[in-house]
Each structure stands twice: as C-alpha cells, then as structure tokens.
Protein backbone atom coordinates (compact mmCIF):
# COMPACT_ATOMS: atom_id res chain seq x y z
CA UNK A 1 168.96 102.94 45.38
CA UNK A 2 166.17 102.27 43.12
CA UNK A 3 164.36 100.18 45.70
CA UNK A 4 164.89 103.56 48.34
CA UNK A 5 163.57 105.58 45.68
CA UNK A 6 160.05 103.56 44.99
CA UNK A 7 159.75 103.65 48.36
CA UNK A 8 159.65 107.52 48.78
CA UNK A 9 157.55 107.78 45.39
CA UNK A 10 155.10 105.51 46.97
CA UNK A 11 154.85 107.53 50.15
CA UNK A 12 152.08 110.51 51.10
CA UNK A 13 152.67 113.18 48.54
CA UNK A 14 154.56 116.05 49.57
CA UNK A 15 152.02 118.63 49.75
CA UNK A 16 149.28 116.00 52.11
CA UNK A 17 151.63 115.75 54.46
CA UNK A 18 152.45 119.95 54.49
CA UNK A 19 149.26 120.36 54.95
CA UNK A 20 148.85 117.76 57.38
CA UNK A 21 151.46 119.26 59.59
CA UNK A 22 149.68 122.74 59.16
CA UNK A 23 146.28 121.12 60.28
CA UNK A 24 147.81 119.23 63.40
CA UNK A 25 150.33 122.27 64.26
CA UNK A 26 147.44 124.91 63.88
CA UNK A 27 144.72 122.83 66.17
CA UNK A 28 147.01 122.38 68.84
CA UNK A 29 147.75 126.39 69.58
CA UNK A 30 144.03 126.48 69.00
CA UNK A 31 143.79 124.16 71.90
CA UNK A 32 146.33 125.27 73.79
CA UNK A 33 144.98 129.16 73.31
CA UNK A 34 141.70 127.79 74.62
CA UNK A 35 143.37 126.11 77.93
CA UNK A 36 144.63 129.45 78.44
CA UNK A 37 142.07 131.70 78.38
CA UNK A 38 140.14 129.24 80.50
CA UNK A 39 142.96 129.19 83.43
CA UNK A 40 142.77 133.21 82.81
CA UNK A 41 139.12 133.43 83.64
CA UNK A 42 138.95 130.45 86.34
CA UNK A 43 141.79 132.85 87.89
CA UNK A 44 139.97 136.11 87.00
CA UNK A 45 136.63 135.17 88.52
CA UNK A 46 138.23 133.53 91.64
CA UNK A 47 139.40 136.62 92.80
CA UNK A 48 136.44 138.13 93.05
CA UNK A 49 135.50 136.58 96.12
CA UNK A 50 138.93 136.63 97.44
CA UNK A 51 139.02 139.30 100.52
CA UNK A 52 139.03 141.98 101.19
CA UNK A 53 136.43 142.33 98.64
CA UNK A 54 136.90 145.70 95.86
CA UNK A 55 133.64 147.27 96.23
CA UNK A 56 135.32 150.37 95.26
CA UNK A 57 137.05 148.92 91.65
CA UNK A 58 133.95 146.92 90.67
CA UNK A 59 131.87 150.13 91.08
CA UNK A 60 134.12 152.30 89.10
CA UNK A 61 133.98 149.60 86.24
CA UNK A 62 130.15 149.19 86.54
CA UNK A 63 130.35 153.03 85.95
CA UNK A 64 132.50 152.45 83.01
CA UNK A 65 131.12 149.51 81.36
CA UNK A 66 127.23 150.36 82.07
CA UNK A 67 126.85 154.03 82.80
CA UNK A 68 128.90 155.39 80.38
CA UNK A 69 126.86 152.77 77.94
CA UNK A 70 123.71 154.18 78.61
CA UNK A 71 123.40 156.07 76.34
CA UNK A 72 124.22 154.38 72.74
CA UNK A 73 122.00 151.36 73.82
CA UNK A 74 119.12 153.45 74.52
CA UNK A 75 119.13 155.06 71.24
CA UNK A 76 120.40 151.70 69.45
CA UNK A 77 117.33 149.81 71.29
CA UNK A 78 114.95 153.10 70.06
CA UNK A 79 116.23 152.42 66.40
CA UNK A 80 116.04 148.97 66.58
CA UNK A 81 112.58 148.37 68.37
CA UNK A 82 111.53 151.01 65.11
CA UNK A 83 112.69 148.90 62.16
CA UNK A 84 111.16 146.14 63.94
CA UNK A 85 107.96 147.75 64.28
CA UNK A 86 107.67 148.95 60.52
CA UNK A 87 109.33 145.83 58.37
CA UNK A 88 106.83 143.40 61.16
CA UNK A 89 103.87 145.36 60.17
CA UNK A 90 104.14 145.52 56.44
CA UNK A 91 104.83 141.71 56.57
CA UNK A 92 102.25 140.81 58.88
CA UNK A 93 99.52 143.11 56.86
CA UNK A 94 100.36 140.58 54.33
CA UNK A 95 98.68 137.89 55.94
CA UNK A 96 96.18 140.70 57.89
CA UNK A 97 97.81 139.58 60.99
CA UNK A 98 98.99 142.93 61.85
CA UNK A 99 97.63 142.37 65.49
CA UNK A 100 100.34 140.47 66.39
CA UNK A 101 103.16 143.04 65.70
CA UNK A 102 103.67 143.27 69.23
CA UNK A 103 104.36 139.36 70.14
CA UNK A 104 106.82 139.68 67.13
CA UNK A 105 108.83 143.41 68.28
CA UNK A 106 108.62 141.89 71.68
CA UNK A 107 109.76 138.25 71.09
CA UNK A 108 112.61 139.50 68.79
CA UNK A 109 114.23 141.66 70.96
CA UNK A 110 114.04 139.35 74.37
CA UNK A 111 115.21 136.32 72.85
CA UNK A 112 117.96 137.65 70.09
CA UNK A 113 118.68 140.94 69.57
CA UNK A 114 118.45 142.74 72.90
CA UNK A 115 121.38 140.46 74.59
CA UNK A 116 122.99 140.32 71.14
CA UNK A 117 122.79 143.95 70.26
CA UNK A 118 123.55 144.98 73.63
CA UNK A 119 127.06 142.90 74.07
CA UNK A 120 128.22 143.70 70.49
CA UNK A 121 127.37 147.73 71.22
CA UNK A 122 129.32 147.29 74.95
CA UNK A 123 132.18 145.48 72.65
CA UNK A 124 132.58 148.60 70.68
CA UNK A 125 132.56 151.21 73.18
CA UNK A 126 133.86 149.63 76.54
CA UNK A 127 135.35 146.09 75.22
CA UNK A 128 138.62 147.76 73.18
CA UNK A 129 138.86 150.18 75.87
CA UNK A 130 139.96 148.06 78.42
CA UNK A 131 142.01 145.78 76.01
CA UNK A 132 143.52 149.13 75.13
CA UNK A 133 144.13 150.25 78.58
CA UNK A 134 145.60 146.97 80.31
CA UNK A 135 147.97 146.79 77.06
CA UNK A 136 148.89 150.06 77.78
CA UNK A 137 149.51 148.97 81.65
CA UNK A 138 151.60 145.81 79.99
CA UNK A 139 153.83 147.65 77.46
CA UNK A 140 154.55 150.62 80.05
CA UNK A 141 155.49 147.82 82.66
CA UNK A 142 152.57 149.05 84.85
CA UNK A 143 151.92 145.19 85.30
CA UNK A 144 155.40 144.49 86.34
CA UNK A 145 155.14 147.00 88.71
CA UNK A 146 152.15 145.81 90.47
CA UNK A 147 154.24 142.59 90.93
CA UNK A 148 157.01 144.28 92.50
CA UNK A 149 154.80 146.11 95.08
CA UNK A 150 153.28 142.69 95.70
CA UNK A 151 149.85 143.14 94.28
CA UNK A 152 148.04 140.70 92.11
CA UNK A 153 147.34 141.90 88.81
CA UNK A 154 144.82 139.26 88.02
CA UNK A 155 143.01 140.51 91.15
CA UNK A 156 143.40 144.05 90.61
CA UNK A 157 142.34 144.27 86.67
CA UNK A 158 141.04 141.43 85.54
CA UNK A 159 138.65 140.68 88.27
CA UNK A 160 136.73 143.91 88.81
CA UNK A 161 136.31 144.12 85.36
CA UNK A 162 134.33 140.63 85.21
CA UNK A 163 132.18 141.39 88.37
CA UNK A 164 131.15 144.41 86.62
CA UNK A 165 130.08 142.87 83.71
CA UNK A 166 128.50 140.69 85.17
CA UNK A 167 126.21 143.02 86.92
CA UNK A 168 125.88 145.14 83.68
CA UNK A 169 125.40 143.39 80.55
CA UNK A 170 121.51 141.74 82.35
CA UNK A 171 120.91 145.84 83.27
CA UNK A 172 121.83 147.10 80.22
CA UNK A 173 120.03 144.25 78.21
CA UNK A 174 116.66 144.73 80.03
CA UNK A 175 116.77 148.67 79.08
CA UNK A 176 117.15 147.70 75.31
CA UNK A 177 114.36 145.36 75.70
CA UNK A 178 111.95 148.13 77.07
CA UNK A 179 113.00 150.78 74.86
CA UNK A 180 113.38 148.85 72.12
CA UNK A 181 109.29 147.58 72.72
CA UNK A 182 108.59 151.23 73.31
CA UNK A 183 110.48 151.82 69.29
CA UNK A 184 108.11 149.26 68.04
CA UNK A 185 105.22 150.60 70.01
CA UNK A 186 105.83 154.48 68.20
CA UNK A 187 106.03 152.92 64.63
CA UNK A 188 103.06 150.35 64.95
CA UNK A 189 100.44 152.23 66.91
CA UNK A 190 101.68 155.92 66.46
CA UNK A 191 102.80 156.39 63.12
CA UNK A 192 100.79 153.33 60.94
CA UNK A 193 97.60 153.05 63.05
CA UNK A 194 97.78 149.30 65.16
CA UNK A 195 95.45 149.06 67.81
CA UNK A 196 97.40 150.08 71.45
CA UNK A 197 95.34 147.66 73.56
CA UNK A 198 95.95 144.74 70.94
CA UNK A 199 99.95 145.44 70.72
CA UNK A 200 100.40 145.67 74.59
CA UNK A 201 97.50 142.43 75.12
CA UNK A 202 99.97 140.51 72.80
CA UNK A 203 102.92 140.78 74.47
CA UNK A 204 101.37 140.19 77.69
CA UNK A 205 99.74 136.51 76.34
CA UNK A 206 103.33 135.76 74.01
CA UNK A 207 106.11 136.70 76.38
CA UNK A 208 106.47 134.09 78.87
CA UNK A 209 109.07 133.97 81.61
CA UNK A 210 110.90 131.09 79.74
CA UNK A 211 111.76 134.13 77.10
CA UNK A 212 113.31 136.71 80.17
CA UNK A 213 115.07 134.14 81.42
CA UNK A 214 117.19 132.85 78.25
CA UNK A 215 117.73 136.66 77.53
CA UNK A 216 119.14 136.97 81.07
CA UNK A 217 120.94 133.46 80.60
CA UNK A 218 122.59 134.65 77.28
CA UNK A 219 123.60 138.23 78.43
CA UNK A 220 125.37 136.17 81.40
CA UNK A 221 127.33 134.26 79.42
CA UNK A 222 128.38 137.14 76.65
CA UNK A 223 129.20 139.01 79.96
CA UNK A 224 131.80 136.38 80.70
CA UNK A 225 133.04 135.89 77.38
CA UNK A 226 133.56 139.58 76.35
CA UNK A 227 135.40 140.40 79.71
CA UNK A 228 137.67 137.95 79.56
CA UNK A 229 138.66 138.04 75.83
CA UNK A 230 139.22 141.93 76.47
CA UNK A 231 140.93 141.51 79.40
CA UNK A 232 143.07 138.67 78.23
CA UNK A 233 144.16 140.23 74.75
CA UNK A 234 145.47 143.30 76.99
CA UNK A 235 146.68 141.33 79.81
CA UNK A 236 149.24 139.20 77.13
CA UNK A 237 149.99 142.00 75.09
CA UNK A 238 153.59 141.59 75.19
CA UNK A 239 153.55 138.11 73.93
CA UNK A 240 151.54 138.98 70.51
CA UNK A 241 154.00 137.68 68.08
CA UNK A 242 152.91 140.32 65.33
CA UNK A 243 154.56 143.23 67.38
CA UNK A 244 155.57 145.22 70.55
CA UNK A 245 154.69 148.26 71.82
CA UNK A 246 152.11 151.07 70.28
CA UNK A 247 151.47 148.19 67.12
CA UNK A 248 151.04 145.51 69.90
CA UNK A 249 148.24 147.46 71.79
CA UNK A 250 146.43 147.80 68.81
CA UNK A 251 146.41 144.40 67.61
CA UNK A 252 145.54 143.21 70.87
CA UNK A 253 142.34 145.74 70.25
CA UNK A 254 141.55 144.87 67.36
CA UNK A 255 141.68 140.78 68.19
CA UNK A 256 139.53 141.25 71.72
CA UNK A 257 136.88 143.35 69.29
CA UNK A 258 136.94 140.56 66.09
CA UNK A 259 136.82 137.49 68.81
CA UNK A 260 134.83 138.87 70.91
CA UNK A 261 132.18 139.74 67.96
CA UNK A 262 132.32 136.27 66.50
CA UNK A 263 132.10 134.13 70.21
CA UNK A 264 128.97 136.16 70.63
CA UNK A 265 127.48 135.34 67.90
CA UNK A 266 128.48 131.65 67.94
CA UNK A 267 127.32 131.53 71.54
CA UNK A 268 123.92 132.48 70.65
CA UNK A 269 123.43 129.99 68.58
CA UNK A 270 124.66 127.51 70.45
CA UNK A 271 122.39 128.85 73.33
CA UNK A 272 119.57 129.12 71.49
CA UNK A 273 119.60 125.70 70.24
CA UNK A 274 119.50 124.50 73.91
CA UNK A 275 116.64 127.06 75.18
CA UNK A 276 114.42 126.69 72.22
C-alpha cells in the first residue's frame, strides 16, 4: 500500500494533467470545427458551377449583399477618407511634407482599410442577416423541407450567397477606395489649403498596380471567409449546444458576427505579411 501510494504522489499533479486534458480536448473540436467548415465551403462553392446555373438567386443576393450596402460604405469611406486627410496632414506638416498627404490617404485605404472597412461594415449589415435568416429556415424546419422536396440546401442557400460575395465585396471595396480618396481630397485641399495638382500627382507616382491588386486579393478572400462563417453558423443552428430555437438563432448571429470580425482581421495580417 505504501509503495502504491508513492507511486501516485510521484505522478503528474492533479491539476497538470486537468489542464492537460482541457488543452488536448479543446484543440481537437478546434480542429475538428475547422475540417468542418472547410467541407461546408468546398461543398458550398462547388455548387456554384453545378447546372443549371442560379442566375436568378445569385442576383437577388448581389442585390442584398451589395446594393442594399451601398449606401453605409459610401458614407463610411466619405468619413474615413476625412480623418485620414486631416490627422495625415497635421502629421506630415510636422516634417513640412504635407505634399505627400495624398500617397498616404491613398495608400491607406487600398492596402488596409478599404477591404478591411468594407468586409467588417458588410458583416454588420448583411453578414448576421443571413446567419439570422438560414437559422430561421433551420429552426422552422424550412431546411428539412427542402430535403423532402428533393432540393439541395447547400445548393440553394449556401451557394448563391458565396457567388454573390464574391462578386461584391471587390465592387464594394473599389467604391470605398474612391470615395474614401475623394474624403481625403475635401479635407486636404478644400478645407486646410494642399495643393490639388500635388495631392492627385502623388497618388498617381505612389499607387502602383501591386497595391489594387492585394486590395482586390484581400477583399477575395474576406468574401469567402465572411460567407461561409455566416452561412455556416445559420446552416448548423440546431446543433449549437448553448440552445434551441429563438436563443439558438441569436447565438448563431452573434458567433458568425464575432468570428467573422476576428478571421478578418487575422487574415489581413497574415495577407499582408505575404504581399508586402
């Protein structure tokens, strides 16, 4: 007995191996969450090409997602293209280098914040709404339906949904570019005196094609990753473990909003590291 009892006091302590078991259980529904969701999109985006093709669907959610968007990223991109304009030119007066406010508005809003801005804004309006409304379709056995009649729900939800966001988030990134240069272009020439020819001459000799392009390249892939996140949070509604029903749908929201948030911003870093 005493010889069975050193041996247990000489073992892990209690509390590593808790914790160990937390770790190891913890990482592998990580993992296993992960496989998912990339099955779910592989799935998703197949469908899309699968005939006959849903001209009609993707257009409604191109209305949806982008139209309907038009709106709050214009005046976000006004906003935003105006702060940058006025806290540039009070720190590039410092150094009386005031003539390059337009590289900086410019440069700033095609590399980070117009695709960022842009897919966080289209989180908050359109994102939760579809989460919202293909929970809705789960809990109210909408989905189950669709089965019955022998329709794909993958193909007839999810997929539209992706194509259309697809086609948006680059169209609704390049209009918060423009209008966010013409923000900076009111605050620096109109309102505190920068030379018009010297803003517009900058951007034209700074902005290279290199810059579009990793704009376009990040807005693709936060196009992807919002979609699916929405769609999949709805989609598995049921399954949440933290409720059923009205409380399910709006956990499911509120998860496809937080990750969707946080996988932008850690994609854009990780992007950004590769197209610097």
């Amino acid at each position: 007995m005493e010889q069975g009892g050193s041996q247990a006091n000489s073992g892990f302590p209690s509390s590593f191996v808790n914790f160990l078991n937390f770790l190891g259980k913890n990482s592998l529904k990580i993992i296993g969450e992960l496989g998912a969701v990339a099955i779910f999109f592989f799935y998703g985006f197949l469908f899309i090409f699968s005939l006959p093709f849903q001209f009609k669907k993707i257009v409604q959610q191109i209305y949806f997602i982008g139209v309907k968007s038009f709106l709050i990223i214009s005046l976000i991109g006004l906003f935003t293209g105006m702060v940058l304009g006025l806290q540039g030119y009070y720190t590039l007066v410092k150094f009386g280098s005031e003539g390059m406010l337009g590289a900086a508005v410019a440069l700033s809003l095609i590399r980070e914040l117009g695709p960022v801005l842009t897919a966080l804004m289209i989180i908050g309006r359109a994102g939760s709404s579809i989460a919202a409304e293909i929970g809705i379709m789960r809990i109210s056995e909408q989905i189950d339906a669709l089965d019955t009649m022998d329709i794909n729900p993958m193909r007839y939800l999810v997929s539209p949904r992706i194509a259309a966001s697809i086609i948006v988030f680059p169209m609704l990134t390049a209009l918060f570019d423009v209008i966010g240069i013409i923000g900076g272009y009111l605050t620096g020439v109109v309102l505190l005196g920068v030379n018009s020819g010297i803003f517009f001459n900058r951007i034209y000799d700074s902005v290279v094609s290199k810059d579009v392009t990793g704009g376009f390249l990040k807005s693709l892939a936060f196009a992807l990753i919002v979609s699916t996140i929405c769609c999949y949070q709805g989609y598995f509604t049921h399954m949440r473990p933290g409720g059923f029903g009205a409380k399910g749908v709006s956990l499911a929201t509120t998860s496809a909003v937080v990750i969707s948030c946080v996988l932008v911003l850690v994609l854009d870093y990780v992007l950004t590291s590769f197209l610097l």
